[in-house]
Protein backbone atom coordinates (compact mmCIF):
# COMPACT_ATOMS: atom_id res chain seq x y z
CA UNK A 1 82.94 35.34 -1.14
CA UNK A 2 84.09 31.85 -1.60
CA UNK A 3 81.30 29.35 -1.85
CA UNK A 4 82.28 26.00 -0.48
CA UNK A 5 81.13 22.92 -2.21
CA UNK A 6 79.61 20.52 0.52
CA UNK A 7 79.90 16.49 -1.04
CA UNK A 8 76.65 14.64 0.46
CA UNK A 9 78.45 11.39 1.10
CA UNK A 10 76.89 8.50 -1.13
CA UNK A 11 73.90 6.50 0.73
CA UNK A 12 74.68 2.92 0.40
CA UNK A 13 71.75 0.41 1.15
CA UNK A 14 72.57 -0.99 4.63
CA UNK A 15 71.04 -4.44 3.15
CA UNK A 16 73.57 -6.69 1.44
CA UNK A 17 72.78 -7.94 -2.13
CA UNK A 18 71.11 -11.39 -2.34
CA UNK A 19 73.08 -13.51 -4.46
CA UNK A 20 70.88 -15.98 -5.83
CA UNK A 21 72.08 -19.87 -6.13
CA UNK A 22 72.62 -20.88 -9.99
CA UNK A 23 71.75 -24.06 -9.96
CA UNK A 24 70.05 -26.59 -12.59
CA UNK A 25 67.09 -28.02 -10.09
CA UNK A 26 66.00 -23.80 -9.55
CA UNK A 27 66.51 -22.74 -13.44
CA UNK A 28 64.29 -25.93 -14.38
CA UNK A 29 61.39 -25.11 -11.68
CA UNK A 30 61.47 -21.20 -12.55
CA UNK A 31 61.39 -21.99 -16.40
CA UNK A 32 58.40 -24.82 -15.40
CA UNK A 33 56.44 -22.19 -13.34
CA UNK A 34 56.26 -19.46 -15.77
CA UNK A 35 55.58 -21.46 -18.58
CA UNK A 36 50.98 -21.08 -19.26
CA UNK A 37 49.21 -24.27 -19.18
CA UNK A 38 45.75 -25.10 -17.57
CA UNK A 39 45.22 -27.19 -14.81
CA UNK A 40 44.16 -29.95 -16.14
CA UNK A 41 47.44 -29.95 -18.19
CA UNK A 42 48.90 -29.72 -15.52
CA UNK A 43 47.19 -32.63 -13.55
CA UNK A 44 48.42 -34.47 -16.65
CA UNK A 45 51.85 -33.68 -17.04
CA UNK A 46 52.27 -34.99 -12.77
CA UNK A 47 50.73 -37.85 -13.77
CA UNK A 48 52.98 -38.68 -16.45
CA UNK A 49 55.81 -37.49 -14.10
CA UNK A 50 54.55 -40.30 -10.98
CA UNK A 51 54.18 -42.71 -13.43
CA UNK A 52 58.13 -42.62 -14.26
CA UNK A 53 59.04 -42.41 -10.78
CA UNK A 54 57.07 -45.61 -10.39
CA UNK A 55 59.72 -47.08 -12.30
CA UNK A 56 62.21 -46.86 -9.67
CA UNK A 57 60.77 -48.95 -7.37
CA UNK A 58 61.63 -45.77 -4.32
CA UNK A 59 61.86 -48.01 -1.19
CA UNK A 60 58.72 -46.60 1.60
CA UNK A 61 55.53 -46.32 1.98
CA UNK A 62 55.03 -43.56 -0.53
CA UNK A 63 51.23 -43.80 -1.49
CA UNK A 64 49.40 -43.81 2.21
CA UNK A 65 46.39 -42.16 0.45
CA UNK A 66 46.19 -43.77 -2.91
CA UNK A 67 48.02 -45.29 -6.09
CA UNK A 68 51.12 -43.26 -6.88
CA UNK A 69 49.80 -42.74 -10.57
CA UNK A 70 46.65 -40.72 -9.48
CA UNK A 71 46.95 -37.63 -8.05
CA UNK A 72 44.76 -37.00 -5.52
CA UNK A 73 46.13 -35.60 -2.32
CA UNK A 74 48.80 -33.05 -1.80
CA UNK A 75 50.28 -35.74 0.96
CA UNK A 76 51.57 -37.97 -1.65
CA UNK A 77 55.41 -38.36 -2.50
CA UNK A 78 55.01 -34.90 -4.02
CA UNK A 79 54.58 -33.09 -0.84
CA UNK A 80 58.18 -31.66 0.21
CA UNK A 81 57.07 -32.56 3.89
CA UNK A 82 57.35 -36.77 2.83
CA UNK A 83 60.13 -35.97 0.69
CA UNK A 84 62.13 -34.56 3.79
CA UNK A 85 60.58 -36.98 6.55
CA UNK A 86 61.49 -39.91 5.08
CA UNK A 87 64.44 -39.70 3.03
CA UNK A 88 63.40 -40.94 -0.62
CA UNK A 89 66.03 -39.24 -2.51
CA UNK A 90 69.08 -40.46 -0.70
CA UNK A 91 71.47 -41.73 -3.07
CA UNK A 92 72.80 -44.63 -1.31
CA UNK A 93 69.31 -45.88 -0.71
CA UNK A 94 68.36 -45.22 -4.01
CA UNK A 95 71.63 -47.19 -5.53
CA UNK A 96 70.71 -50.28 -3.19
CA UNK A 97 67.36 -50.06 -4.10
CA UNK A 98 67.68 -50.07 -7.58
CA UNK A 99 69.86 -52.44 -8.71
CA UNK A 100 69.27 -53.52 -12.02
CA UNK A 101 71.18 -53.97 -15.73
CA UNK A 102 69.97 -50.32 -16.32
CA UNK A 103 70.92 -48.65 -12.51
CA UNK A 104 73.24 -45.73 -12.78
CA UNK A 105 74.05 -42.57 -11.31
CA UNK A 106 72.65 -41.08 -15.04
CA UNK A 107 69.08 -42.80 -14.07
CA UNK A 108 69.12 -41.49 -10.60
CA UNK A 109 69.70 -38.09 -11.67
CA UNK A 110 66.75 -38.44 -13.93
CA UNK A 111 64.91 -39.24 -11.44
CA UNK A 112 65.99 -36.28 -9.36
CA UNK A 113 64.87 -34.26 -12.21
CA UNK A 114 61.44 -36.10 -12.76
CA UNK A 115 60.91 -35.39 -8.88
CA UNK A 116 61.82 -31.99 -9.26
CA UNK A 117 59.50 -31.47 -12.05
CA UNK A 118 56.13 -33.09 -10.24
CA UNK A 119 56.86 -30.98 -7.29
CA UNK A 120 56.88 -27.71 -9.24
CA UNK A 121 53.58 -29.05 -11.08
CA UNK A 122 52.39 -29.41 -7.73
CA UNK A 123 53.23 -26.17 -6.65
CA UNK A 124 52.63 -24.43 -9.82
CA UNK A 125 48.70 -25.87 -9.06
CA UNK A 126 48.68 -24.63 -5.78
CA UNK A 127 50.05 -21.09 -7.50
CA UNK A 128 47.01 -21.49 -10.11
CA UNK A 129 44.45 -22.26 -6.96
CA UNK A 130 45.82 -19.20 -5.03
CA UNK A 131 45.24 -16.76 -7.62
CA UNK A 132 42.21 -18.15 -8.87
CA UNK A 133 40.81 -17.55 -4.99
CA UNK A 134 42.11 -14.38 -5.05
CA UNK A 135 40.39 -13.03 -7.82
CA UNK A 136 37.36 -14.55 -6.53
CA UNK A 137 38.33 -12.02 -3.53
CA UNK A 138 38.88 -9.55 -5.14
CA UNK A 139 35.16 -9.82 -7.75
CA UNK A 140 33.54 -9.91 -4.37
CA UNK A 141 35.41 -7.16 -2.65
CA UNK A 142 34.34 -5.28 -5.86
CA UNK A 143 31.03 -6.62 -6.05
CA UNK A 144 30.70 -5.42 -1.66
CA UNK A 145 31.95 -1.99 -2.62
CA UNK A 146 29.13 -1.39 -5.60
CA UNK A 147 26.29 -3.05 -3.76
CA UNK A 148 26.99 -0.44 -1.08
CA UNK A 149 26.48 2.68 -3.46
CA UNK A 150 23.08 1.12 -5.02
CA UNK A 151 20.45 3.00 -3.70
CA UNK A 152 16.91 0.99 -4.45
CA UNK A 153 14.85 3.56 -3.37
CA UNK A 154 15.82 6.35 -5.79
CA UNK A 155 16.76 3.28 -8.37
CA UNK A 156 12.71 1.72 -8.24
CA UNK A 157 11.48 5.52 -8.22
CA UNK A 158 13.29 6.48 -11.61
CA UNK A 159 13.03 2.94 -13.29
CA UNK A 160 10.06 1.40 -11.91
CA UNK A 161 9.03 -1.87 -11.13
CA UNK A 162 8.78 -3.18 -14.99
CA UNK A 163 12.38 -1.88 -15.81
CA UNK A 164 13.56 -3.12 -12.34
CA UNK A 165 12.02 -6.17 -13.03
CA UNK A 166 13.62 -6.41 -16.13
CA UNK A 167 16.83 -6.09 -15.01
CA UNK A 168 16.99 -7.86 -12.09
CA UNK A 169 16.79 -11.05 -14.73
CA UNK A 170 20.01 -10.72 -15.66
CA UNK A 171 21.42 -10.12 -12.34
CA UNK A 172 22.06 -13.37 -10.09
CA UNK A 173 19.90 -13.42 -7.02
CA UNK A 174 22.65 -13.51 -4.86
CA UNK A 175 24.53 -10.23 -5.74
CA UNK A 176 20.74 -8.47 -5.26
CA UNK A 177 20.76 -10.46 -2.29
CA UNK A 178 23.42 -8.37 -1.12
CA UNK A 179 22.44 -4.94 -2.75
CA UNK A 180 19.04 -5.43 -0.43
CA UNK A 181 21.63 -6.42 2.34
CA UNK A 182 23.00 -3.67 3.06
CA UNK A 183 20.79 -1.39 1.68
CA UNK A 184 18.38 -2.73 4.98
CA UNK A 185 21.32 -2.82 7.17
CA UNK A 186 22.22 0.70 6.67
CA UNK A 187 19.04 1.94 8.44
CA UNK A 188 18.28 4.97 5.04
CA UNK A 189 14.84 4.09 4.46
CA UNK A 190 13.77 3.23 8.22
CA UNK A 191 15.38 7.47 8.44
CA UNK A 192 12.96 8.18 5.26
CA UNK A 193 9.79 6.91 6.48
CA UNK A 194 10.05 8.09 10.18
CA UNK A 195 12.17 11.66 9.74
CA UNK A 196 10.00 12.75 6.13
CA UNK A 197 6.99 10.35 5.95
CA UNK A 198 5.42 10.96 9.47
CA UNK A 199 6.72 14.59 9.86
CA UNK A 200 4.58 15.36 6.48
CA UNK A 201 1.39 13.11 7.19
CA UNK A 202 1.31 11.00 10.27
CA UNK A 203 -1.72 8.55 8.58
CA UNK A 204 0.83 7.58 6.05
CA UNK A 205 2.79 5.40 8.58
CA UNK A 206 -0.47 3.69 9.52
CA UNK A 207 -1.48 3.35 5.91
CA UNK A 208 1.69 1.84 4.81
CA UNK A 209 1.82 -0.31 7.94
CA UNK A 210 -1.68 -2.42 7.23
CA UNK A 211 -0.82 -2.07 3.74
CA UNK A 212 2.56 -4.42 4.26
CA UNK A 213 1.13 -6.49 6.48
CA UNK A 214 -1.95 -7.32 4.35
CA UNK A 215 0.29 -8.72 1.70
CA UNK A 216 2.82 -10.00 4.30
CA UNK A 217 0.21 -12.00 5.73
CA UNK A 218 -1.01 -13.44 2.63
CA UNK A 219 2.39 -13.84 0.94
CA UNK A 220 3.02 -16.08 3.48
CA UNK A 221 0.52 -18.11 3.83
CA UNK A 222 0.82 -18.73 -0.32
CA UNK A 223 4.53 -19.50 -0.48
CA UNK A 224 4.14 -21.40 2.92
CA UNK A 225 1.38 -23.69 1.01
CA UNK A 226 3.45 -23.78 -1.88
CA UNK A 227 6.39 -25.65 0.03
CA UNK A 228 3.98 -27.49 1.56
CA UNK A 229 2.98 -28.91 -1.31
CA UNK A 230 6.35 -29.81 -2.49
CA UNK A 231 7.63 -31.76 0.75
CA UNK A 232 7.92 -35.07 -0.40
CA UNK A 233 8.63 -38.72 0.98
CA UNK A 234 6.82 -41.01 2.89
CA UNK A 235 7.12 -42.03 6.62
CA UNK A 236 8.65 -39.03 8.85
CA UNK A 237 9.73 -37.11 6.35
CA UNK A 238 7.04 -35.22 5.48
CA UNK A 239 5.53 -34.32 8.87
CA UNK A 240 9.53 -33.77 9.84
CA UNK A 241 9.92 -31.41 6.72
CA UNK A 242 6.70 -29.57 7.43
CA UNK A 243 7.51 -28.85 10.93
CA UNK A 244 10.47 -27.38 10.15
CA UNK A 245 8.98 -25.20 7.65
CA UNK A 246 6.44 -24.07 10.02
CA UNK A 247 9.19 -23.24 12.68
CA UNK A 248 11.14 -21.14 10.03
CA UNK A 249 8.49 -18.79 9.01
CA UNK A 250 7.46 -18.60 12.42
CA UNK A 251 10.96 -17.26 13.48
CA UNK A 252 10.81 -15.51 9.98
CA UNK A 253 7.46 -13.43 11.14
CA UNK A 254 7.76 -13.12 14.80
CA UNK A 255 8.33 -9.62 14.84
CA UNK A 256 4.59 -9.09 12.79
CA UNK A 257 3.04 -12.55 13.73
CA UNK A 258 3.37 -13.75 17.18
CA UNK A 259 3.49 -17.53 17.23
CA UNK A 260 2.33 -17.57 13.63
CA UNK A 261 -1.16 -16.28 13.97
CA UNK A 262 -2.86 -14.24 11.58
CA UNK A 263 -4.05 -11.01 12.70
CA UNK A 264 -0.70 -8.62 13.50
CA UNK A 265 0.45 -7.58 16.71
CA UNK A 266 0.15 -3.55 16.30
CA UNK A 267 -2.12 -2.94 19.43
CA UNK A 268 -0.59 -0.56 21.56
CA UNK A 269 2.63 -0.30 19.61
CA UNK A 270 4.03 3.44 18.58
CA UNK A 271 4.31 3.88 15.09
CA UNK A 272 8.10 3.70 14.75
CA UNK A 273 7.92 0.23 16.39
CA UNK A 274 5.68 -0.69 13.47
CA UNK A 275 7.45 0.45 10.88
CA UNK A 276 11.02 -1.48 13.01
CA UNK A 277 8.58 -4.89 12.93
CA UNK A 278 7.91 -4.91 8.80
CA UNK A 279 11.73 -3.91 8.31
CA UNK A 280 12.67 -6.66 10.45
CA UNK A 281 10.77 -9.22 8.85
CA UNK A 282 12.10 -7.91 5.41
CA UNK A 283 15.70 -8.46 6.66
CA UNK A 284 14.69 -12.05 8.31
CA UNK A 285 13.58 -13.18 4.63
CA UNK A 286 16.94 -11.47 2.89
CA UNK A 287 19.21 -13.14 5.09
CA UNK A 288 17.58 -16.63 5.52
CA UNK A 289 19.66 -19.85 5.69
CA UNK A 290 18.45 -23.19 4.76
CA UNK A 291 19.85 -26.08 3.77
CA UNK A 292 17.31 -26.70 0.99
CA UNK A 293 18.39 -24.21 -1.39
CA UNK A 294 14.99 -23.72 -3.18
CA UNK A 295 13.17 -23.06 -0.11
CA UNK A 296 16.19 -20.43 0.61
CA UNK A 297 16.14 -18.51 -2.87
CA UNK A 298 12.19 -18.47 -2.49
CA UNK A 299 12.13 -17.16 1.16
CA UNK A 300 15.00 -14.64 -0.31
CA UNK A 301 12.70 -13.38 -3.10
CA UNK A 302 10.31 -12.59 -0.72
CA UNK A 303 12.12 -11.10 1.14
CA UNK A 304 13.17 -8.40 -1.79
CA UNK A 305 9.43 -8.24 -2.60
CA UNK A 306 8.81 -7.06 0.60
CA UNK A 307 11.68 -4.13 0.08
CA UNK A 308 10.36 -3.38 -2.88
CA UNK A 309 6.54 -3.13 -1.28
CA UNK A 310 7.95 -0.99 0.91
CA UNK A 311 10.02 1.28 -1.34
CA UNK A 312 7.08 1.74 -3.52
CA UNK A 313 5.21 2.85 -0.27
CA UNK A 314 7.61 5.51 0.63
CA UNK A 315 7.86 7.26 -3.27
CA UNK A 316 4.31 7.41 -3.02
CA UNK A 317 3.44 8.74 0.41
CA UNK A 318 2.09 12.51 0.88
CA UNK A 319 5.87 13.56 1.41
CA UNK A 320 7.30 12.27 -1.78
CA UNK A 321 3.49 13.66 -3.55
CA UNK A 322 4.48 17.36 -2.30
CA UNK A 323 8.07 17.13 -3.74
CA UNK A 324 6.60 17.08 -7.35
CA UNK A 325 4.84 20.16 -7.06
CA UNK A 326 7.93 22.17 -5.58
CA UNK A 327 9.71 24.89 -7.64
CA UNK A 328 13.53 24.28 -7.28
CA UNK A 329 13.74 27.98 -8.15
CA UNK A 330 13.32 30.04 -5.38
CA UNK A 331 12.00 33.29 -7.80
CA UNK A 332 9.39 31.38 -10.02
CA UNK A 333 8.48 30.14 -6.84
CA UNK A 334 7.44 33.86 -5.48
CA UNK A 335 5.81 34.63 -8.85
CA UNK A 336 3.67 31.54 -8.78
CA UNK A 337 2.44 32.87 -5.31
CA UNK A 338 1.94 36.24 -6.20
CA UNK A 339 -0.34 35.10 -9.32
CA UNK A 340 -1.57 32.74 -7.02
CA UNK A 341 -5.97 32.21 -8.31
CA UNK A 342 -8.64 32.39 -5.33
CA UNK A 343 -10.28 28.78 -5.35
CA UNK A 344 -14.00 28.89 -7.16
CA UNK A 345 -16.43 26.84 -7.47
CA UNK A 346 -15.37 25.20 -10.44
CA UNK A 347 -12.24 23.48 -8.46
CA UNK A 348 -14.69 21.55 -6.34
CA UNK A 349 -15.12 18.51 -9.20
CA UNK A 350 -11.44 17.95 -9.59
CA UNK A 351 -11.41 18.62 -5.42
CA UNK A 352 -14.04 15.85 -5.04
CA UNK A 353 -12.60 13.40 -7.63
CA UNK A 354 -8.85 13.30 -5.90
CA UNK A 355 -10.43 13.36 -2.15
CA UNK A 356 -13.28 10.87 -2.50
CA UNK A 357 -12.06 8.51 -5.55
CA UNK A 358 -8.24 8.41 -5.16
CA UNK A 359 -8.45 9.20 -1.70
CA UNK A 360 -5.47 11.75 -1.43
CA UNK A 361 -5.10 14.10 1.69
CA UNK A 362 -5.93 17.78 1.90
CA UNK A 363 -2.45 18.54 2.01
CA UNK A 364 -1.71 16.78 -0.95
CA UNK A 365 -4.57 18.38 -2.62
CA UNK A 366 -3.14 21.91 -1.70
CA UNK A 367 0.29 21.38 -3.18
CA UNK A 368 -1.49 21.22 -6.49
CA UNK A 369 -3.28 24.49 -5.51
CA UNK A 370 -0.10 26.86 -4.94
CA UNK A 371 -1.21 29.52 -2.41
CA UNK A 372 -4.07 28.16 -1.08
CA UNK A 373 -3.55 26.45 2.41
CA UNK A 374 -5.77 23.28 2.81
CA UNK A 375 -8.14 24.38 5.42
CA UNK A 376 -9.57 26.85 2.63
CA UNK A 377 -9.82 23.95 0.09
CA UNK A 378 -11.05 21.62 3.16
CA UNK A 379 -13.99 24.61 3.45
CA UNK A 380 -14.77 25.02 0.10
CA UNK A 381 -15.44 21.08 -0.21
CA UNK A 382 -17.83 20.90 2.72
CA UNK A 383 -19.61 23.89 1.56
CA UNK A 384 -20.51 22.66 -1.76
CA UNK A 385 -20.71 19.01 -0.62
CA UNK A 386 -23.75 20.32 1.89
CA UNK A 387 -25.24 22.00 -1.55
CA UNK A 388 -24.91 18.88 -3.75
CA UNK A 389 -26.82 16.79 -0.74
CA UNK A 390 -29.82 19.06 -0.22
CA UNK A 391 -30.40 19.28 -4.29
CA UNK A 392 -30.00 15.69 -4.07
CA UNK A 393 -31.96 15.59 -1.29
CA UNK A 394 -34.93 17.51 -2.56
CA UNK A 395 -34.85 15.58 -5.64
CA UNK A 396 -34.91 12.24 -3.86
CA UNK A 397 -38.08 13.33 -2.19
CA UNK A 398 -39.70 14.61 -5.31
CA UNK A 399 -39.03 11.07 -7.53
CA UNK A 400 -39.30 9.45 -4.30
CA UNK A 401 -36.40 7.32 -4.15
CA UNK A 402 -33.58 7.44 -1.65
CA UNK A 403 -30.79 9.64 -2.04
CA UNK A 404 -28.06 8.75 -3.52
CA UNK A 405 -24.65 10.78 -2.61
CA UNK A 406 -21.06 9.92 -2.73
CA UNK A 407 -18.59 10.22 -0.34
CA UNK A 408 -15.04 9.75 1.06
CA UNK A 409 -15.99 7.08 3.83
CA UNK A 410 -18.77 5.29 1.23
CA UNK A 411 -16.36 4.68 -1.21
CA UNK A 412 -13.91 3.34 1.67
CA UNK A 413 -17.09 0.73 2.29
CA UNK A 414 -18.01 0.18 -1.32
CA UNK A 415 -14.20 -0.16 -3.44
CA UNK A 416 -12.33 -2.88 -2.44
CA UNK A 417 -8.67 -1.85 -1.13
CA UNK A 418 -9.71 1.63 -1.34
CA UNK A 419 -6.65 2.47 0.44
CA UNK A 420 -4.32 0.59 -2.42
CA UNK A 421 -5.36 3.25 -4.99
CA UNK A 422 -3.51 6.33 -3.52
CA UNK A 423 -0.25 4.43 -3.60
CA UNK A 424 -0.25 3.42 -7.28
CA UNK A 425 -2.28 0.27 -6.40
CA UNK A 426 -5.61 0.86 -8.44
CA UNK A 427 -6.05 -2.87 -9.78
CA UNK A 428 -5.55 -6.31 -8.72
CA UNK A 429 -2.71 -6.64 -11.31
CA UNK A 430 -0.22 -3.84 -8.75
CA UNK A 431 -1.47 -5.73 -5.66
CA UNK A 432 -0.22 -9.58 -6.86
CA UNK A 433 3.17 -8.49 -7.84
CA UNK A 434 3.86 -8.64 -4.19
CA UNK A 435 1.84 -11.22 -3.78
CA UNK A 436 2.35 -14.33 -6.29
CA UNK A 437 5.46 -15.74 -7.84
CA UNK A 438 5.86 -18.80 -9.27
CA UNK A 439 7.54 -21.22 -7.31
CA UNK A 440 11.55 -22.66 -8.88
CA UNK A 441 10.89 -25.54 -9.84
């Protein structure tokens, strides 16, 4: 069989060839705009450039905004707009205009090419300014993308505060500004708290709720003092200054504090409305606008204080607590519950000591009893809390004194922010890092 050759006929490109005009006035600006220099050598060079076109006394008004030496405005006899409108480089005009023992069509064309060159300064500026912008752009676009990938929650829990702290120093506020952003905005840790946080241990929510707005409350009222403080001026502008502070933290706090009062709105308010009321005031303080900038980076500071409280709330709830005492293997898992101990008597000291001193739940204090559910632990504690009062008891009547016994809801009367100590809180020190900061001074 004969195989025929088919020829594929040759694809021409339907779009004719640009030829490109050779001229003198486009090889000067192309060699002028890729040539480096700064801007201010730039700025320079025009300068030098107006100053010789000066010399030609160009008939016009060619300086509306200023002195044709100083470059100032983009509307001056640079601008391609007054070049076209109003005719300055027509030769006739120019030949009349410049009559003198020098004039000649060899000046003129200098000055064609003097004109040539400060417009291509001018544009090359406007080149520099464009791509200056755009990297700007781009840094931010860059800077958007990565602050929507930065989790803080899992960031605080493997860092920490100090470390956080730490490196937050180096960062500008504004760039964590947005990192705490969007990290509210995207709704993850309102999900946490309500799907893992109250499906684990429903007093959590409540806990973590007075806990926030204790030290909202009172971070407030110290930064509010603080500005306060620093209003200045005589006259109106203090009381003017003040009242507009007021107003802002009012608008600030409305969702916790109605009409700035002290004690929080929570009666008869479900517990996911609570926790939507903190979070809301968090993302007030993050996104504040005012136009004294101090008072803005302070409100925004407290603002990622209060995400922080928050965040350190959550890692130590009762759900995050049971995590750390999972197996991720399934089969050491069913060993550990086959080997599983029967609670004795000697657990009830460490039982007592994490249920009446640290204050942890039952079921947090059955995770670190593997096999034993926490109505069995729950019993054993009664039992031999009942013993430990009547020997008490007995003894009390024999030395005849009162009797002196310890317990969960004592120690809730006798330690101050009892309920701090279960969430990492057990001195004064954890409790004023989200309360105090110095103000910027």
């Amino acid at each position: 069989m004969k195989t025929h050759i088919v020829k594929m006929p040759t694809i021409q490109s339907k779009i004719e060839s640009i030829e490109m005009e050779d001229t003198k006035t486009f090889n000067n600006a192309i060699e002028l705009l890729t040539t480096k220099m700064t801007v201010r050598e730039q700025q320079r060079q025009q300068n030098d450039c107006m100053d010789l076109i000066n010399e030609y006394h160009i008939p016009g008004d060619i300086t509306p905004y200023g002195s044709i030496t100083h470059y100032s405005n983009l509307s001056q006899i640079t601008s391609a707009r007054l070049l076209y409108e109003r005719d300055y480089l027509n030769f006739e005009k120019l030949t009349n205009s410049t009559v003198t023992e020098n004039s000649s069509v060899e000046r003129i064309d200098t000055l064609y090419d003097d004109i040539v060159r400060c417009v291509t300064l001018e544009t090359k500026q406007i080149l520099t300014y464009i791509e200056k912008q755009r990297e700007k752009c781009e840094a931010k676009k860059n800077s958007i993308y990565r602050s929507k990938s930065f989790n803080i929650t899992n960031i605080n829990e493997k860092l920490g505060s100090d470390v956080m702290r730490k490196i937050k120093s180096y960062i500008p506020i504004q760039t964590m500004v947005e990192v705490y952003s969007y990290s509210l905005r995207s709704e993850e840790l309102y999900n946490k708290l309500i799907n893992e946080v109250i499906k684990f241990n429903r007093v959590n929510i409540r806990e973590i709720y007075d806990i926030t707005v204790d030290i909202m409350g009172k971070r407030r009222e110290q930064l509010l003092i603080a500005l306060f403080r620093r209003c200045g001026g005589n006259g109106k502008s203090r009381p003017n200054e003040i009242r507009m502070l007021r107003e802002k933290f009012k608008q600030i706090f409305n969702p916790v504090f109605k009409n700035g009062s002290t004690t929080a709105r929570s009666h008869g308010i479900s517990q996911k409305s609570r926790m939507s009321s903190i979070l809301q005031v968090t993302k007030n303080c993050v996104s504040c606008h005012y136009k004294d900038e101090l008072v803005k980076v302070n409100i925004q500071n407290m603002g990622m204080d209060f995400a922080d409280l928050i965040n350190h709330l959550y890692n130590y709830s009762d759900y995050k607590k049971s995590l750390y005492y999972e197996y991720p293997n399934k089969e050491v898992e069913k060993k550990r519950k086959k080997k599983a101990r029967s609670l004795n008597v000697c657990d009830y000291k460490k039982i007592k000591y994490l249920y009446e001193e640290v204050g942890e739940s039952w079921k947090v204090i059955a995770c670190q009893y593997k096999g034993s559910s926490y109505t069995s632990i729950k019993r054993l504690y009664d039992t031999e809390k009942e013993k430990e009062f009547n020997e008490e008891y007995k003894k009390a009547l024999e030395e005849t004194r009162v009797p002196c016994v310890s317990g969960y809801y004592k120690n809730i009367k006798k330690i101050k922010n009892f309920h701090y100590i279960k969430y990492g809180m057990k001195k004064e020190k954890h409790i004023e890092k989200f309360l105090s900061r110095p103000m910027i001074k």
